[in-house]
N, C-alpha and C. Protein backbone atom coordinates (compact mmCIF):
# COMPACT_ATOMS: atom_id res chain seq x y z
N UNK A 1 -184.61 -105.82 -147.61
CA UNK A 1 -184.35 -104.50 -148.16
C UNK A 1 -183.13 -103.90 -147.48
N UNK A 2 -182.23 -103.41 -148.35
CA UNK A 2 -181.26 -102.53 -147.37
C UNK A 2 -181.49 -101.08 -147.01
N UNK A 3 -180.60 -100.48 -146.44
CA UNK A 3 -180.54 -99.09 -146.19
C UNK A 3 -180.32 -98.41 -146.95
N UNK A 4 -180.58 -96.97 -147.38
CA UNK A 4 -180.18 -96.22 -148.33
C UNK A 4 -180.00 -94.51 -147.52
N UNK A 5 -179.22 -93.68 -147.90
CA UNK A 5 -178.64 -92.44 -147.63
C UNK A 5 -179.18 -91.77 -148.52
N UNK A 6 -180.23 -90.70 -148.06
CA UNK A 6 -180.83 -89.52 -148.63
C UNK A 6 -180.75 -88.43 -148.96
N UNK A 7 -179.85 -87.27 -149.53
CA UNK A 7 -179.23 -86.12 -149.23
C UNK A 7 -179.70 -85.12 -150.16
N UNK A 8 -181.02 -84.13 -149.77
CA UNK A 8 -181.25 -82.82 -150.37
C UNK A 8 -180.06 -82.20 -150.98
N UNK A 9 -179.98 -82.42 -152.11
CA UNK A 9 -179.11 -81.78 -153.43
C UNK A 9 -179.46 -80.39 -153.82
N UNK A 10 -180.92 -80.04 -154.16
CA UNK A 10 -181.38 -79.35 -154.38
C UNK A 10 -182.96 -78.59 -153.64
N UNK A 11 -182.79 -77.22 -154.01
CA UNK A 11 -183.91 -76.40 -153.19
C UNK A 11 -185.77 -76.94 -153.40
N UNK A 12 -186.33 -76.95 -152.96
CA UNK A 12 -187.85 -76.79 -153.26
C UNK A 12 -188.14 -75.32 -153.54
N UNK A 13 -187.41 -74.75 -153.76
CA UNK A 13 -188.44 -73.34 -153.68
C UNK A 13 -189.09 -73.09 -155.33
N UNK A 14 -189.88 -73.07 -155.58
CA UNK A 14 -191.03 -72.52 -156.31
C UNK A 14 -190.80 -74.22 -157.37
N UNK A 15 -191.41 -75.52 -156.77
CA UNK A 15 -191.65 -76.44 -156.66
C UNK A 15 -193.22 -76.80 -156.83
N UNK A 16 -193.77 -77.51 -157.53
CA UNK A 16 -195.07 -77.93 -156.83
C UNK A 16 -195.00 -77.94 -155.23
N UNK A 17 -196.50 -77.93 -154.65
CA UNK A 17 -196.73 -78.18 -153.56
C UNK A 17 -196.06 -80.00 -152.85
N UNK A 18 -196.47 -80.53 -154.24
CA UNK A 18 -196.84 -82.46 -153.50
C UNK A 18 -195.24 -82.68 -153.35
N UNK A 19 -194.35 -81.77 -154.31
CA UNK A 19 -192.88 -82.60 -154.09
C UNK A 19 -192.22 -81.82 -152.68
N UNK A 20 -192.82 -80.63 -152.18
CA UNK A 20 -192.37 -80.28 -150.84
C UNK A 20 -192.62 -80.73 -150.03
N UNK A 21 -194.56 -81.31 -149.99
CA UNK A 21 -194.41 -81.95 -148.92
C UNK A 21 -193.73 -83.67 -149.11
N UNK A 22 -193.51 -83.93 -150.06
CA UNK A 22 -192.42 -85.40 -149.99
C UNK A 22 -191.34 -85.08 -149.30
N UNK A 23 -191.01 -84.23 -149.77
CA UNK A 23 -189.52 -83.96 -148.89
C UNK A 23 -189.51 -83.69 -147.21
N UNK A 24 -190.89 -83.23 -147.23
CA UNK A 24 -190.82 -82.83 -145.37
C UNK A 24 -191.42 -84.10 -145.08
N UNK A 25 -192.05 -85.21 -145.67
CA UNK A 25 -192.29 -86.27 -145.48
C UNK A 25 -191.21 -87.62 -145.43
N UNK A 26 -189.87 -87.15 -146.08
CA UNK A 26 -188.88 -88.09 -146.20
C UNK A 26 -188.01 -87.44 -144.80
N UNK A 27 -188.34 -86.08 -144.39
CA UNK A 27 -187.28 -85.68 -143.42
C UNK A 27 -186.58 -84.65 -143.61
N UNK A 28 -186.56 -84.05 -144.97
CA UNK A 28 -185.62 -83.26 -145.68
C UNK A 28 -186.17 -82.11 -145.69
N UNK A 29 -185.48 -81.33 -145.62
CA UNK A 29 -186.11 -79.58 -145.70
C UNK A 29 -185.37 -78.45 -146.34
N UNK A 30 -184.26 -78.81 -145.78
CA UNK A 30 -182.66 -78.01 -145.69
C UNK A 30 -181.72 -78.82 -146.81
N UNK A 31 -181.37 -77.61 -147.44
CA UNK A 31 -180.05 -78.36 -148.35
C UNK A 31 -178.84 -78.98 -147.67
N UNK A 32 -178.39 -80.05 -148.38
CA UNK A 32 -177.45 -80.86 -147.54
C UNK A 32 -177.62 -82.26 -146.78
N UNK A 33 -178.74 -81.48 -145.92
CA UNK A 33 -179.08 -82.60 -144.73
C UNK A 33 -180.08 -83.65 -145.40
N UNK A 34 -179.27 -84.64 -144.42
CA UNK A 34 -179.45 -86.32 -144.63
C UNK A 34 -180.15 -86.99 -144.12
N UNK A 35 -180.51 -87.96 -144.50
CA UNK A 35 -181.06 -89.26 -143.89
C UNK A 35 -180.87 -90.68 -144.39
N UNK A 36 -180.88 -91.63 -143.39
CA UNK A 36 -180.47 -92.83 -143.78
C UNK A 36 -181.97 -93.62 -143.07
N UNK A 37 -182.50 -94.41 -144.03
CA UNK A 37 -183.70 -94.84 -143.98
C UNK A 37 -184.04 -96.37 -144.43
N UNK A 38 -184.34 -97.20 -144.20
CA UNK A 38 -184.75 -98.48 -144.36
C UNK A 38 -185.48 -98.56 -146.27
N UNK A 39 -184.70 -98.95 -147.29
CA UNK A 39 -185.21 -98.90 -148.55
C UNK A 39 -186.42 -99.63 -148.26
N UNK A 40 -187.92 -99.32 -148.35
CA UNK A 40 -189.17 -99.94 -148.61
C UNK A 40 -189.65 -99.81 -149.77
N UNK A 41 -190.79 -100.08 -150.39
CA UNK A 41 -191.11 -99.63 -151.79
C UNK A 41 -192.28 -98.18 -151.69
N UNK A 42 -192.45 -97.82 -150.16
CA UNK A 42 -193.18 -96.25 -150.22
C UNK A 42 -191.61 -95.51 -150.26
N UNK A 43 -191.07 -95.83 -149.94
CA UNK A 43 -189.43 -94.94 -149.58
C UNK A 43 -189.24 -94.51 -150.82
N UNK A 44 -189.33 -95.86 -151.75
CA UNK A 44 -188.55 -95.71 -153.12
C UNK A 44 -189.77 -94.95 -153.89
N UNK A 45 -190.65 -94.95 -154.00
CA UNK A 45 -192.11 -94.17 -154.51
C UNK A 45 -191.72 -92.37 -154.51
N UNK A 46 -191.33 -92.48 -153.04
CA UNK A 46 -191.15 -90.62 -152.68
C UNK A 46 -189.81 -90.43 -153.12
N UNK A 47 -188.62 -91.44 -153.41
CA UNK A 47 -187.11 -90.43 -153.74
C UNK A 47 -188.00 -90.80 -155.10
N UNK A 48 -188.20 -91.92 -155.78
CA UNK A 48 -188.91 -91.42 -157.35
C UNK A 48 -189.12 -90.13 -157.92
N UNK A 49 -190.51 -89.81 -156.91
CA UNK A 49 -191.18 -88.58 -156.98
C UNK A 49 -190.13 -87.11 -156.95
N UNK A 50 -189.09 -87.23 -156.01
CA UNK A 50 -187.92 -85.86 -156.14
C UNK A 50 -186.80 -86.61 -156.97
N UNK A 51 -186.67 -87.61 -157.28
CA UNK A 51 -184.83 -87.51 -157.60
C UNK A 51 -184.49 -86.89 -158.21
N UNK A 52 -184.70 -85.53 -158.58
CA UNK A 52 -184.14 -84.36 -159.46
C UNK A 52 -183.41 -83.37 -158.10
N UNK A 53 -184.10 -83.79 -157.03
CA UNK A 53 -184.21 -82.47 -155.78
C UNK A 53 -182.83 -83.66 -154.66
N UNK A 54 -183.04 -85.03 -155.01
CA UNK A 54 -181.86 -85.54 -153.82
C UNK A 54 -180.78 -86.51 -154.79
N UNK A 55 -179.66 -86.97 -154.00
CA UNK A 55 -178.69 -87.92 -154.12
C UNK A 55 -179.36 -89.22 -153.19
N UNK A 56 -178.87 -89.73 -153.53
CA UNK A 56 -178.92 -91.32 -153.13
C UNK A 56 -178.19 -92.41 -152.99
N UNK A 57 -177.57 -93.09 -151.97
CA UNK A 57 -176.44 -93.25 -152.02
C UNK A 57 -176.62 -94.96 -151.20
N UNK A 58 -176.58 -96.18 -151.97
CA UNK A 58 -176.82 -97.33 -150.60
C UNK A 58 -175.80 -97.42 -150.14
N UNK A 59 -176.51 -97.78 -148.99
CA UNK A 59 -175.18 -98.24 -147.81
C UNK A 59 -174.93 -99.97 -147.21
């Protein structure tokens, strides 16, 4: 599996509950801020679940 770059695009605010806590579960909270994370298939399950809310970018 490679690496992939995570970047909150967009806000959670008035969100379901389950896609906020994905996001505080991927690391993300704050617009902007990133993460670079080992692609697994739970990884890919949770950007699934937001990719409206992040970018995604492999590296």
């Amino acid at each position: 599996m490679g690496k992939v770059k995570i970047t909150q695009s967009r806000s959670d605010i008035k969100r379901p509950e389950t896609q906020q806590r994905t996001l505080r579960a991927l690391g993300l909270g704050r617009l902007n801020k990133s993460i670079e994370v080992e692609l697994t298939p739970q990884i890919a399950g949770m950007i699934q679940k937001v990719n409206h809310l992040v970018t995604v970018k492999e590296l």
